[in-house]
PDB file of N, CA and C in Angstrom:
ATOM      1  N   UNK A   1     112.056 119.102 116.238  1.00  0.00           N
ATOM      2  CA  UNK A   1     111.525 117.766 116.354  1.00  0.00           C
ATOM      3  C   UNK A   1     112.106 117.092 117.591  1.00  0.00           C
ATOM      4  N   UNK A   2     111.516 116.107 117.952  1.00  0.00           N
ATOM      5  CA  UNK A   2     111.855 115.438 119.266  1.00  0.00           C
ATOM      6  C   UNK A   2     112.653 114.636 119.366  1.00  0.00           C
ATOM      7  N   UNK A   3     113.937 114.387 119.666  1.00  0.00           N
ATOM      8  CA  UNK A   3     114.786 113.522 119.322  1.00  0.00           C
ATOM      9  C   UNK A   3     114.494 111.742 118.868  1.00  0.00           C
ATOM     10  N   UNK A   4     113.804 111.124 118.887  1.00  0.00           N
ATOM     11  CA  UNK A   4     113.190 109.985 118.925  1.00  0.00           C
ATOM     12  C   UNK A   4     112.815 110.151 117.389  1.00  0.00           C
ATOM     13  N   UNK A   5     112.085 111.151 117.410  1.00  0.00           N
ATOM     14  CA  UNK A   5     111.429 111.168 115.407  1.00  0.00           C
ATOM     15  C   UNK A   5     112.680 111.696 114.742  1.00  0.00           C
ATOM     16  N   UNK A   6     113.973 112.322 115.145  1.00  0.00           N
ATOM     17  CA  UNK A   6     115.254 112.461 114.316  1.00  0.00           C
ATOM     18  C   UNK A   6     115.780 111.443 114.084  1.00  0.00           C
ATOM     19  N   UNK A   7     116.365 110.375 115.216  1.00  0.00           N
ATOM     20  CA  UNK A   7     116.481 109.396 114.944  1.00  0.00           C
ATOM     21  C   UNK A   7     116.177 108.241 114.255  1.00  0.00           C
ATOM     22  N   UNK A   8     114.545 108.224 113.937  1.00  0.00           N
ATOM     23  CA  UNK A   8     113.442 106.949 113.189  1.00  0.00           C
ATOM     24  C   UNK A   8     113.952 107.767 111.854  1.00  0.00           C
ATOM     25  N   UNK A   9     113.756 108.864 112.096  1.00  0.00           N
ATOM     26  CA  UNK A   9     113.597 109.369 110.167  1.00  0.00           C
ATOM     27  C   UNK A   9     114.961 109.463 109.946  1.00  0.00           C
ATOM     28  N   UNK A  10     116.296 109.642 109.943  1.00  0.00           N
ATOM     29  CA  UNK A  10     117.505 110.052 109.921  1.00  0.00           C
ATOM     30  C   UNK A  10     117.944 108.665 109.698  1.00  0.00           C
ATOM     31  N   UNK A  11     117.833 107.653 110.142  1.00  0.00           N
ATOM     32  CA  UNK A  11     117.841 106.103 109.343  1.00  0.00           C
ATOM     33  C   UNK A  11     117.670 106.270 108.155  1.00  0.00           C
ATOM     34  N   UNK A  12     116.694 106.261 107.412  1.00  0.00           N
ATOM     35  CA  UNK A  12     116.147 106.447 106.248  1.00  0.00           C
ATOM     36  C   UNK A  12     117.087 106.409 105.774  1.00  0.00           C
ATOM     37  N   UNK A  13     117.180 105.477 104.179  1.00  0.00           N
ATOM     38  CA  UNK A  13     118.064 105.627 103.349  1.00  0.00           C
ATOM     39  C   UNK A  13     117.949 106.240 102.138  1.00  0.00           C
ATOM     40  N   UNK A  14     116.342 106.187 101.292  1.00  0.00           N
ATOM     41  CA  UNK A  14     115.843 106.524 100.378  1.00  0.00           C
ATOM     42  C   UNK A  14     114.515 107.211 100.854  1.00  0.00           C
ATOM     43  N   UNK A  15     113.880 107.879  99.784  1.00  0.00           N
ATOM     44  CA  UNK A  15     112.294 108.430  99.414  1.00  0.00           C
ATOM     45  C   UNK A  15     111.169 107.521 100.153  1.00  0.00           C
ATOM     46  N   UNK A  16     111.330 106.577  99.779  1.00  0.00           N
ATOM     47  CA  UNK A  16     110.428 105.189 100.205  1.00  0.00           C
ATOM     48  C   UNK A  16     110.619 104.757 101.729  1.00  0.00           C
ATOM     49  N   UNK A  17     111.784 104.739 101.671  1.00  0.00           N
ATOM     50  CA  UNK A  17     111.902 104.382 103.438  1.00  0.00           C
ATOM     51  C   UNK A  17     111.775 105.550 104.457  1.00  0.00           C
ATOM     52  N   UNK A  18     111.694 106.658 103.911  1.00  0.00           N
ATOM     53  CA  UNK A  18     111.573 108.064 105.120  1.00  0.00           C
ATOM     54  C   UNK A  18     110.187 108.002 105.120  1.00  0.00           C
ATOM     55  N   UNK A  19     109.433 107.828 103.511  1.00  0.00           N
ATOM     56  CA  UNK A  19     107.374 108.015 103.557  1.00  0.00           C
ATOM     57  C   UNK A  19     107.008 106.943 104.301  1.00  0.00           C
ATOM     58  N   UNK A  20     107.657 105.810 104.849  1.00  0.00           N
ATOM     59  CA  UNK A  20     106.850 104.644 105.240  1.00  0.00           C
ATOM     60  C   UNK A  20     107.034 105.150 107.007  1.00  0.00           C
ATOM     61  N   UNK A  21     108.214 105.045 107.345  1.00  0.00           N
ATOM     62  CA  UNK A  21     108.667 105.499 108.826  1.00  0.00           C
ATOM     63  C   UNK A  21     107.544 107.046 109.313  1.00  0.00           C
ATOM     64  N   UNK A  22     107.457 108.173 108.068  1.00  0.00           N
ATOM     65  CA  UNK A  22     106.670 108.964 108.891  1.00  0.00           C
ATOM     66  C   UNK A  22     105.557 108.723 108.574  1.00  0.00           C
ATOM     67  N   UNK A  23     105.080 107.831 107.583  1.00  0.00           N
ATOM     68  CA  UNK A  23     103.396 107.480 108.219  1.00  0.00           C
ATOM     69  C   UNK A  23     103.237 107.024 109.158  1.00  0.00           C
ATOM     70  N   UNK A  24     104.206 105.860 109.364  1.00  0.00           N
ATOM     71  CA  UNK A  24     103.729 104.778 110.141  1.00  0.00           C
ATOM     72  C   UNK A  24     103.648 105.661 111.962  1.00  0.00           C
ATOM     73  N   UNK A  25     104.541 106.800 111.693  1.00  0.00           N
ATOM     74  CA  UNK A  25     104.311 107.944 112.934  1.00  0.00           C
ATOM     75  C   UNK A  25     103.065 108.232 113.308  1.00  0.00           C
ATOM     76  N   UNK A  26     102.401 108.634 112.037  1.00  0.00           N
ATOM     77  CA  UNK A  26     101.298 109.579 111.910  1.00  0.00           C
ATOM     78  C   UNK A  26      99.653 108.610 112.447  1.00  0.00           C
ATOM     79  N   UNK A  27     100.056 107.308 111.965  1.00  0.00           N
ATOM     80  CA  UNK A  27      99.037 106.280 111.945  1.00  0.00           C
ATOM     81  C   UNK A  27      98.133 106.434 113.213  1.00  0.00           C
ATOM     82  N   UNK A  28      98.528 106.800 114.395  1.00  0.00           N
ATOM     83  CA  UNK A  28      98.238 106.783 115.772  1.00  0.00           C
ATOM     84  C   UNK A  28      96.960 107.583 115.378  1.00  0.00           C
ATOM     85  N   UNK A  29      97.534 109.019 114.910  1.00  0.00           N
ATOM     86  CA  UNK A  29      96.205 110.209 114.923  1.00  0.00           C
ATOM     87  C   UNK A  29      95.318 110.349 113.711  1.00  0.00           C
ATOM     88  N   UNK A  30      95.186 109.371 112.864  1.00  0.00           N
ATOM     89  CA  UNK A  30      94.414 108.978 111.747  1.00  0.00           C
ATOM     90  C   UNK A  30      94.724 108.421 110.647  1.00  0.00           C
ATOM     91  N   UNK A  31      93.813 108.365 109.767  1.00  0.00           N
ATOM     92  CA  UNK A  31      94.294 109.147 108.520  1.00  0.00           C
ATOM     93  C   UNK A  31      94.810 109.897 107.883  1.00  0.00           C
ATOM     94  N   UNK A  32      96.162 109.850 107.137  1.00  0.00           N
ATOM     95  CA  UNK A  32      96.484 110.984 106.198  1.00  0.00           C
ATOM     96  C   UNK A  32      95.935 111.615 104.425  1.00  0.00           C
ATOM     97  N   UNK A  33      95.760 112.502 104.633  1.00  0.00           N
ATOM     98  CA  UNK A  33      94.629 113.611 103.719  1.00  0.00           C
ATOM     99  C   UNK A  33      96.160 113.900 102.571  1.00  0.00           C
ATOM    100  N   UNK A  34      96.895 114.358 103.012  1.00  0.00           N
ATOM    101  CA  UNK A  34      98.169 113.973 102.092  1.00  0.00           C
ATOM    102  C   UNK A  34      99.273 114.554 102.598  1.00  0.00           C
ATOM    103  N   UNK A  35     100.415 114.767 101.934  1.00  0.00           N
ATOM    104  CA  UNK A  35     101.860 113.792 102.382  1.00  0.00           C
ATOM    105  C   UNK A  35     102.603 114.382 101.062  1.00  0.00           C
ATOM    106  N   UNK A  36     103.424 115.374 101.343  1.00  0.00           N
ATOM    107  CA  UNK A  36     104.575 115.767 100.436  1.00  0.00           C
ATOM    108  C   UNK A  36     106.288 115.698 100.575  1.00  0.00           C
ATOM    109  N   UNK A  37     106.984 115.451 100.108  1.00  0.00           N
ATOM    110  CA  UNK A  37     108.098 115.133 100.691  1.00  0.00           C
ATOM    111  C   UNK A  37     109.463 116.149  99.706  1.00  0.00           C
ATOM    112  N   UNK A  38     110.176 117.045 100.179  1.00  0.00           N
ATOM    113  CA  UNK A  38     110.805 117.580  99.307  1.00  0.00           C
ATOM    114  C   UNK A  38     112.266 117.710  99.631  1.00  0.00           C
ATOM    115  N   UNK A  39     113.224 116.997  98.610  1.00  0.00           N
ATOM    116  CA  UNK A  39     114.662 116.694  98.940  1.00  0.00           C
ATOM    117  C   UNK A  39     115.347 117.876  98.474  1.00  0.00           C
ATOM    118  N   UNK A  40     115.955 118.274  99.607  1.00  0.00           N
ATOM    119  CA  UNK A  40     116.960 119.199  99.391  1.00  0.00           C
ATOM    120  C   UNK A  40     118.591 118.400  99.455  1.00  0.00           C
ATOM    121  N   UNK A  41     119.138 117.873  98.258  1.00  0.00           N
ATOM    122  CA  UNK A  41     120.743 117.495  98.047  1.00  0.00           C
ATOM    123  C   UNK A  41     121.598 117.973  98.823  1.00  0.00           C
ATOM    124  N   UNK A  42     121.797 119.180  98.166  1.00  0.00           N
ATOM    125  CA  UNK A  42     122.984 120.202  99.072  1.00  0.00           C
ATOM    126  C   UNK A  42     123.059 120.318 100.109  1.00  0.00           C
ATOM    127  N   UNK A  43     121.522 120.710 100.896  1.00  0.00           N
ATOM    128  CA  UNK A  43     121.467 121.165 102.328  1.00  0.00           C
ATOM    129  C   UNK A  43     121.689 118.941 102.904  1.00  0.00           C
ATOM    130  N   UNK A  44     121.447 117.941 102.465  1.00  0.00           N
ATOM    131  CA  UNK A  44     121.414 116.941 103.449  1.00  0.00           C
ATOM    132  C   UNK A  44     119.901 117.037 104.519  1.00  0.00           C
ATOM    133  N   UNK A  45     118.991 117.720 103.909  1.00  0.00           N
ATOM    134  CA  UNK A  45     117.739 117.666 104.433  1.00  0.00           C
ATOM    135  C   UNK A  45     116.305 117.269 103.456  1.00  0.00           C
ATOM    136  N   UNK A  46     115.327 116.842 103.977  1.00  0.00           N
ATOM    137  CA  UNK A  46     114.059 116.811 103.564  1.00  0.00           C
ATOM    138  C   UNK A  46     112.873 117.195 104.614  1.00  0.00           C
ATOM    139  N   UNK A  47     112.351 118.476 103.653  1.00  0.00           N
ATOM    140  CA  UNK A  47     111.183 119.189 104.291  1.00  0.00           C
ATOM    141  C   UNK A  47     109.703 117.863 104.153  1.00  0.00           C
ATOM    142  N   UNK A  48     109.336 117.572 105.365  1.00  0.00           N
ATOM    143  CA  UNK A  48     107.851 116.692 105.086  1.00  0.00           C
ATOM    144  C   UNK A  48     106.863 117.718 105.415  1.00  0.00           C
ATOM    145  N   UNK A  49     105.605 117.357 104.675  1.00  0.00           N
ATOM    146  CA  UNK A  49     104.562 117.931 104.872  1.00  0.00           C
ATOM    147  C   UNK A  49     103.178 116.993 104.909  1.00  0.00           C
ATOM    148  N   UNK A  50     102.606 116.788 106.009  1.00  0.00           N
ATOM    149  CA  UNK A  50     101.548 116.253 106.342  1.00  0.00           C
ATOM    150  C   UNK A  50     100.259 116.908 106.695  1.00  0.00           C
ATOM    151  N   UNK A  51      99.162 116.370 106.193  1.00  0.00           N
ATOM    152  CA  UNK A  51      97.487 116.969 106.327  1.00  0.00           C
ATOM    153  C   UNK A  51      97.256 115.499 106.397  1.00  0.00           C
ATOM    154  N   UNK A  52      96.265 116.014 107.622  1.00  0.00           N
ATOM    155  CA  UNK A  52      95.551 114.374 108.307  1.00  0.00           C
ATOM    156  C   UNK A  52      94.310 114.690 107.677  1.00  0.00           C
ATOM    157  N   UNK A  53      93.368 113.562 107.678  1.00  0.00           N
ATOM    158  CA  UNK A  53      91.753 114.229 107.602  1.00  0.00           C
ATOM    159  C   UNK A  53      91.793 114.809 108.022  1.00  0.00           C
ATOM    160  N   UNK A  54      91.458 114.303 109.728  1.00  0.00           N
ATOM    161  CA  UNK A  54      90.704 114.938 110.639  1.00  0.00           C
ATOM    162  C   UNK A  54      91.534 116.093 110.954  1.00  0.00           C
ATOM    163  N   UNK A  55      91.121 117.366 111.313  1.00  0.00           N
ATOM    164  CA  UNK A  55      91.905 118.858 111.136  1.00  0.00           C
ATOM    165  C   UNK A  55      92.381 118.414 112.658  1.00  0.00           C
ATOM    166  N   UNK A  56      90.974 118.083 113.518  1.00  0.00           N
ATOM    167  CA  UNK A  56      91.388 118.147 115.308  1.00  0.00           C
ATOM    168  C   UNK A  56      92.664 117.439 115.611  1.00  0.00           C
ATOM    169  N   UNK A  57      93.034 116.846 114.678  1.00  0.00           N
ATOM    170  CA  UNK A  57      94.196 115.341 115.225  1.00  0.00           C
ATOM    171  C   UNK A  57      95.755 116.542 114.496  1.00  0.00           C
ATOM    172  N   UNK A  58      95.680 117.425 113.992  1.00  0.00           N
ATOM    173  CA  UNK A  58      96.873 117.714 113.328  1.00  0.00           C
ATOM    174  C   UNK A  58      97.471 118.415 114.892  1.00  0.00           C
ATOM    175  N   UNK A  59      97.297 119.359 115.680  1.00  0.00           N
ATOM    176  CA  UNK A  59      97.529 119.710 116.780  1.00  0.00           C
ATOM    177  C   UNK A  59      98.972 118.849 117.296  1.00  0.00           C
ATOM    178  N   UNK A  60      97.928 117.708 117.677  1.00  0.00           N
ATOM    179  CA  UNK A  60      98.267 116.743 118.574  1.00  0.00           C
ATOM    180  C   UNK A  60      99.015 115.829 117.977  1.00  0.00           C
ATOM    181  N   UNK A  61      99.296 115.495 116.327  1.00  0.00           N
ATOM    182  CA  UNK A  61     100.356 115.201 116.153  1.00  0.00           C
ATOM    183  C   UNK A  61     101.949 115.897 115.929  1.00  0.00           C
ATOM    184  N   UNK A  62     101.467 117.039 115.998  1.00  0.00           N
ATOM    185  CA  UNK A  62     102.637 118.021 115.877  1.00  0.00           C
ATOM    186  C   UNK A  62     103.133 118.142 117.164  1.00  0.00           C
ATOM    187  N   UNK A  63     102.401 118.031 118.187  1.00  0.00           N
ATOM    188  CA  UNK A  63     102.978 118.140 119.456  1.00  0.00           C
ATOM    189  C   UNK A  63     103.519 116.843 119.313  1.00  0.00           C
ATOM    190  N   UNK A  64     103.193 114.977 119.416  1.00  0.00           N
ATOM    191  CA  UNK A  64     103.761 114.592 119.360  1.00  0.00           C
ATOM    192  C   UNK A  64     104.723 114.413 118.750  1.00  0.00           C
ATOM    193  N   UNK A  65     105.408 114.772 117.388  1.00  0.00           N
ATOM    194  CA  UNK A  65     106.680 114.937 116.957  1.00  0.00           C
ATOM    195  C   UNK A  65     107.214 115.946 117.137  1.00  0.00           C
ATOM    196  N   UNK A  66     106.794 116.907 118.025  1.00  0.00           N
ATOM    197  CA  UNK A  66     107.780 118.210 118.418  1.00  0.00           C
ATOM    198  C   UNK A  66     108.328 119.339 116.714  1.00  0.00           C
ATOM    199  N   UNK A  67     107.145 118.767 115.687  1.00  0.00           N
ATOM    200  CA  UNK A  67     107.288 119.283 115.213  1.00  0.00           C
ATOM    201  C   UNK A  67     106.491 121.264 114.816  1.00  0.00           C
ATOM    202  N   UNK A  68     106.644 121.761 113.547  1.00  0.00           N
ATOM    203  CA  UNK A  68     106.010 123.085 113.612  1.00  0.00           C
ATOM    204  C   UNK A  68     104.561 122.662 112.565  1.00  0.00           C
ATOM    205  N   UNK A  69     103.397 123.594 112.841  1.00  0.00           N
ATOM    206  CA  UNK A  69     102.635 123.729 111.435  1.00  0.00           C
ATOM    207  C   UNK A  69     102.846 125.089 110.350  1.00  0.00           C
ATOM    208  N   UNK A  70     102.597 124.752 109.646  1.00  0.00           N
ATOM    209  CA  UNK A  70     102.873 125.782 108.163  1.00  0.00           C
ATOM    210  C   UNK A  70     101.327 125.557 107.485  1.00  0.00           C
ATOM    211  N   UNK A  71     100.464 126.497 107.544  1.00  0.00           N
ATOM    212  CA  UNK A  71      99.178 127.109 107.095  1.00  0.00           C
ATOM    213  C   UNK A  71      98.162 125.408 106.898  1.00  0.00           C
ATOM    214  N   UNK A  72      98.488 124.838 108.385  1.00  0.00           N
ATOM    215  CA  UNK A  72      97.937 123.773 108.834  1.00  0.00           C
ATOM    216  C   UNK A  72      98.282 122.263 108.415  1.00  0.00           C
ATOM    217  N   UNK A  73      99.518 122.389 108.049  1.00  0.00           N
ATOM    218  CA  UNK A  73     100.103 120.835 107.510  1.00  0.00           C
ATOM    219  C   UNK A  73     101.109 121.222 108.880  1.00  0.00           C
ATOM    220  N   UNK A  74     101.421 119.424 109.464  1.00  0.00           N
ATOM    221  CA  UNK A  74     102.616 119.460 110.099  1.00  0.00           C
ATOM    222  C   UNK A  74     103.958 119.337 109.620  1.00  0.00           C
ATOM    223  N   UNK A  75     104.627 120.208 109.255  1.00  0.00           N
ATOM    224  CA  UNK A  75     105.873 120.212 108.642  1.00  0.00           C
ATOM    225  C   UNK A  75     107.165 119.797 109.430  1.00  0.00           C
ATOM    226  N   UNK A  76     107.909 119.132 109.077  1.00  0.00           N
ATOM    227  CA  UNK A  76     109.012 118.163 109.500  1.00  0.00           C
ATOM    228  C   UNK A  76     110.444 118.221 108.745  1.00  0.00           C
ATOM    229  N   UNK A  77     111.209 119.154 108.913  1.00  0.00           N
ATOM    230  CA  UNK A  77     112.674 119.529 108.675  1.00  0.00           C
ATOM    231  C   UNK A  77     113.775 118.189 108.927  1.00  0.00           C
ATOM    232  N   UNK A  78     113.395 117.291 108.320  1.00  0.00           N
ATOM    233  CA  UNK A  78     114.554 116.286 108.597  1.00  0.00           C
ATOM    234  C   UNK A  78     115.615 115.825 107.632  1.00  0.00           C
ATOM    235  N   UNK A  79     117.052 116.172 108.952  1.00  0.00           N
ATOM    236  CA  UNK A  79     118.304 115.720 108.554  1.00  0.00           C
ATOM    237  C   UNK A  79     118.682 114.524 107.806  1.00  0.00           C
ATOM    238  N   UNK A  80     118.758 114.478 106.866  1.00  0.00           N
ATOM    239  CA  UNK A  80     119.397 112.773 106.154  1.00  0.00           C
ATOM    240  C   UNK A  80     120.443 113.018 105.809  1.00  0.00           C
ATOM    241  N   UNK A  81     120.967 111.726 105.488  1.00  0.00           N
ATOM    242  CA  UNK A  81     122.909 111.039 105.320  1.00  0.00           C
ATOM    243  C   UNK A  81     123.380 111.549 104.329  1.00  0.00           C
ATOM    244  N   UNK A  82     124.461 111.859 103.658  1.00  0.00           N
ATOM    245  CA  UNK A  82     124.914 112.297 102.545  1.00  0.00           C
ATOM    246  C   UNK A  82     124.422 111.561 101.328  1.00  0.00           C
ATOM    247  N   UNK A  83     124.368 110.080 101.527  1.00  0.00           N
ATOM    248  CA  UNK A  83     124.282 108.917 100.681  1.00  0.00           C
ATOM    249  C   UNK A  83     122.569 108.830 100.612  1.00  0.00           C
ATOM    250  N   UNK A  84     121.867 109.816 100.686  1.00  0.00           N
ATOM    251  CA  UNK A  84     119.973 109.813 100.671  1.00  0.00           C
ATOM    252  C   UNK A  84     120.218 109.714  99.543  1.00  0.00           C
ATOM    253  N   UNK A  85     119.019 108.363  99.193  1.00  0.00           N
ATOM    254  CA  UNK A  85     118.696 108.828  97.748  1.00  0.00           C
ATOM    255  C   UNK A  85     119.654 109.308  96.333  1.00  0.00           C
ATOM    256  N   UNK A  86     120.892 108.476  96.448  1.00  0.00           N
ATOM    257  CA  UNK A  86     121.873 108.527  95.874  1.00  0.00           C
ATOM    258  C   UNK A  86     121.423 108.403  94.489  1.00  0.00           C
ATOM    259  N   UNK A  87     121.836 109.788  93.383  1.00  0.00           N
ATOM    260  CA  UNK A  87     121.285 109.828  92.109  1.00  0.00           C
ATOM    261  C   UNK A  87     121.412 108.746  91.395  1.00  0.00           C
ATOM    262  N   UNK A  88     122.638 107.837  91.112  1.00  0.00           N
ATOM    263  CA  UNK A  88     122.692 106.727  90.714  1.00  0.00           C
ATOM    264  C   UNK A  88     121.546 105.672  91.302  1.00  0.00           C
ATOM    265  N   UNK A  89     121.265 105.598  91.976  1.00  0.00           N
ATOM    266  CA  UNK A  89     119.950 104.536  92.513  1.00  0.00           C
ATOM    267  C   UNK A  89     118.639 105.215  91.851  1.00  0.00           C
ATOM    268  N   UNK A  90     118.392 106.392  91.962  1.00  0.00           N
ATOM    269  CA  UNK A  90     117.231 106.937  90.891  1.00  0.00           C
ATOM    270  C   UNK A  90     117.230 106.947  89.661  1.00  0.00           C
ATOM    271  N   UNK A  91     118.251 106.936  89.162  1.00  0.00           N
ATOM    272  CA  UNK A  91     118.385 106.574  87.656  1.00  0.00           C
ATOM    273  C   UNK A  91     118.116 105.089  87.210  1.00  0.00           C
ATOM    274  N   UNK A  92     119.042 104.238  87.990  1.00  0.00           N
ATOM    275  CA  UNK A  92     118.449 102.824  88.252  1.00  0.00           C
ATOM    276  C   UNK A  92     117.040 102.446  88.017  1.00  0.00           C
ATOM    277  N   UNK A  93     116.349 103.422  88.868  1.00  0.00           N
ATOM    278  CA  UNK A  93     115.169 103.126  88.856  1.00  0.00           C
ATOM    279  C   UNK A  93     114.489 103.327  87.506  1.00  0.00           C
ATOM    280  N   UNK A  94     114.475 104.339  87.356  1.00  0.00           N
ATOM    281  CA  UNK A  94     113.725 104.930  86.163  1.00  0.00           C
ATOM    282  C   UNK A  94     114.098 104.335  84.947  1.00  0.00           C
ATOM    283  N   UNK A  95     115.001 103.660  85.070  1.00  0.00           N
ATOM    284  CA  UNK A  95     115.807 102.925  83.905  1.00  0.00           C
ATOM    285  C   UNK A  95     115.238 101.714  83.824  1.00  0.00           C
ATOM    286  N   UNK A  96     114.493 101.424  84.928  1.00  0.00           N
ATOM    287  CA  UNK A  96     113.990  99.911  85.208  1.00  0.00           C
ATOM    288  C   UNK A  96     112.814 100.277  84.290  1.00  0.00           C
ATOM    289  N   UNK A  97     112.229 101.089  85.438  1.00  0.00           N
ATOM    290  CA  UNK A  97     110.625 101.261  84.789  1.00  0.00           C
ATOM    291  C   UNK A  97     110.559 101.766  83.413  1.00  0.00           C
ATOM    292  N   UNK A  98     111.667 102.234  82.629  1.00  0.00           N
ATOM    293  CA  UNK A  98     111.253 102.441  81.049  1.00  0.00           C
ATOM    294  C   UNK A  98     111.469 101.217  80.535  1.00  0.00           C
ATOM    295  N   UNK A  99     112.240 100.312  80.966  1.00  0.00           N
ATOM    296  CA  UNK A  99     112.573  99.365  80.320  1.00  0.00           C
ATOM    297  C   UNK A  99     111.528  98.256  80.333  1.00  0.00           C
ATOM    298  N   UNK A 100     110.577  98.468  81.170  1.00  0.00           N
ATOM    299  CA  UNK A 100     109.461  97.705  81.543  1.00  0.00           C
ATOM    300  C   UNK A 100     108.169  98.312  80.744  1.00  0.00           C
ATOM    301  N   UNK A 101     107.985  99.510  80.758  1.00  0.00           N
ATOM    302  CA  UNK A 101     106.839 100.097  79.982  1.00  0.00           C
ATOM    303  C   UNK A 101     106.750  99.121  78.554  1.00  0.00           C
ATOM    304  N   UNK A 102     107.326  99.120  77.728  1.00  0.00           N
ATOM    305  CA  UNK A 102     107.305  98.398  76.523  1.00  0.00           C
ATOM    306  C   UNK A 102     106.549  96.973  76.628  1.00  0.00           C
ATOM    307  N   UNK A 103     107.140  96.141  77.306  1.00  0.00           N
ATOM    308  CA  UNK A 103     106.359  95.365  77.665  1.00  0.00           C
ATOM    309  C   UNK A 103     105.518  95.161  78.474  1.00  0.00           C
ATOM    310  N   UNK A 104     105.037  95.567  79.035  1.00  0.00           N
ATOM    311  CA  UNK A 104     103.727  95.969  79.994  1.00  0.00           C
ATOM    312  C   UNK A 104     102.484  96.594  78.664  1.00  0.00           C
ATOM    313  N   UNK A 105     103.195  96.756  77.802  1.00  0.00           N
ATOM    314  CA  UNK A 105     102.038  97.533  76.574  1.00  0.00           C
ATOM    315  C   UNK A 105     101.779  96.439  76.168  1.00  0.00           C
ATOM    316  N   UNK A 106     102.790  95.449  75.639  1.00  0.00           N
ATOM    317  CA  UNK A 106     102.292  94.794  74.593  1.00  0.00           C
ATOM    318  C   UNK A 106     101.425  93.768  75.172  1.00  0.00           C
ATOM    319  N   UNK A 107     101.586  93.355  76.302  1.00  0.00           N
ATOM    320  CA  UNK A 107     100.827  92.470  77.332  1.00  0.00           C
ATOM    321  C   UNK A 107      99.824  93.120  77.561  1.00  0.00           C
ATOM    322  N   UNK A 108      99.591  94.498  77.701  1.00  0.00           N
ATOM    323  CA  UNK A 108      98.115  94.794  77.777  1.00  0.00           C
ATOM    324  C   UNK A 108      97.326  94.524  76.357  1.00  0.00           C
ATOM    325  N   UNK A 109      98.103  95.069  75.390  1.00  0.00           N
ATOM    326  CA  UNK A 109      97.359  95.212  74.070  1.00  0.00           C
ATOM    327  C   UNK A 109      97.114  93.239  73.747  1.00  0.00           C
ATOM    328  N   UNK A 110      98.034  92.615  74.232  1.00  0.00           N
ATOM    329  CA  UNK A 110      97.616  90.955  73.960  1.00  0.00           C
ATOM    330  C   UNK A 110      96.448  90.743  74.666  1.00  0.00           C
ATOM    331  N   UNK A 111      96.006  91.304  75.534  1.00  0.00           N
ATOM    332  CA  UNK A 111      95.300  90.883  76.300  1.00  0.00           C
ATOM    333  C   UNK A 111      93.539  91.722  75.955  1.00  0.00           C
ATOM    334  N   UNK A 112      94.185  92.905  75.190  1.00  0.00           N
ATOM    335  CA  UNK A 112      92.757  93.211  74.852  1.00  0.00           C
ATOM    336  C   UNK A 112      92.126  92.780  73.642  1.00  0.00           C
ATOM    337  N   UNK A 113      93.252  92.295  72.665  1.00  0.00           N
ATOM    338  CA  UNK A 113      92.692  91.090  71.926  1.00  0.00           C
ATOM    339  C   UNK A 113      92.193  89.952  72.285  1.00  0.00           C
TER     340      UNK A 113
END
C-alpha cells in the first residue's frame, strides 16, 4: 500500500472508524458492491476487501492505493495499534444493544396495538 493510505487507515481506532476512512478512499471510483473487513488480534492487522460496482474502476483503485487484487476485490493488508478494537469496548457494545432489545420490543409491540 502507498504510504498515505497506511497512514489514513493505521489511525483508526475501531471497526467503524477503519470502514468509514476506506470508503471514504474508495468514493472517488464509485460505488461500493461490497466491503469485508477481517481482524486479525495477534497479528495487529486487518485484511480489507473491496468490490466496486463498476468492475472497470477496481483496476484503478488498486493502483491508487498501491494496493493488490485477490480474484477481483481490492484487498488491503492494514497495520493497526495494539489497542484496535479493544475486546472490552466490544463487549460494551453488545451489552448495550442487548440491553436495549427488550425495550425496543415492547415499544414496537405498544405501538402495534
Amino acid at each position: 500500500m502507498k504510504p498515505y493510505v497506511i497512514d489514513m487507515l493505521h489511525d483508526s481506532r475501531d471497526l467503524y472508524s477503519l470502514t468509514k476512512t476506506a470508503l471514504a478512499l474508495c468514493e472517488p471510483y464509485g460505488q461500493v458492491h461490497a466491503f469485508s473487513l477481517v481482524h486479525n488480534r495477534g497479528a495487529s492487522r486487518v485484511a480489507c476487501f473491496i468490490e466496486l460496482e463498476s468492475l472497470k474502476q477496481q483496476p484503478a483503485l488498486a493502483r491508487a492505493l498501491g494496493a493488490r487484487t485477490l480474484n477481483g476485490a481490492v484487498c488491503l493488508d492494514v497495520p493497526v495499534r495494539k489497542d484496535f478494537a479493544s475486546q472490552k469496548a466490544v463487549v460494551l457494545a453488545i451489552e448495550s444493544r442487548l440491553s436495549q432489545q427488550p425495550a425496543a420490543r415492547a415499544a414496537n409491540a405498544q405501538a402495534r396495538a
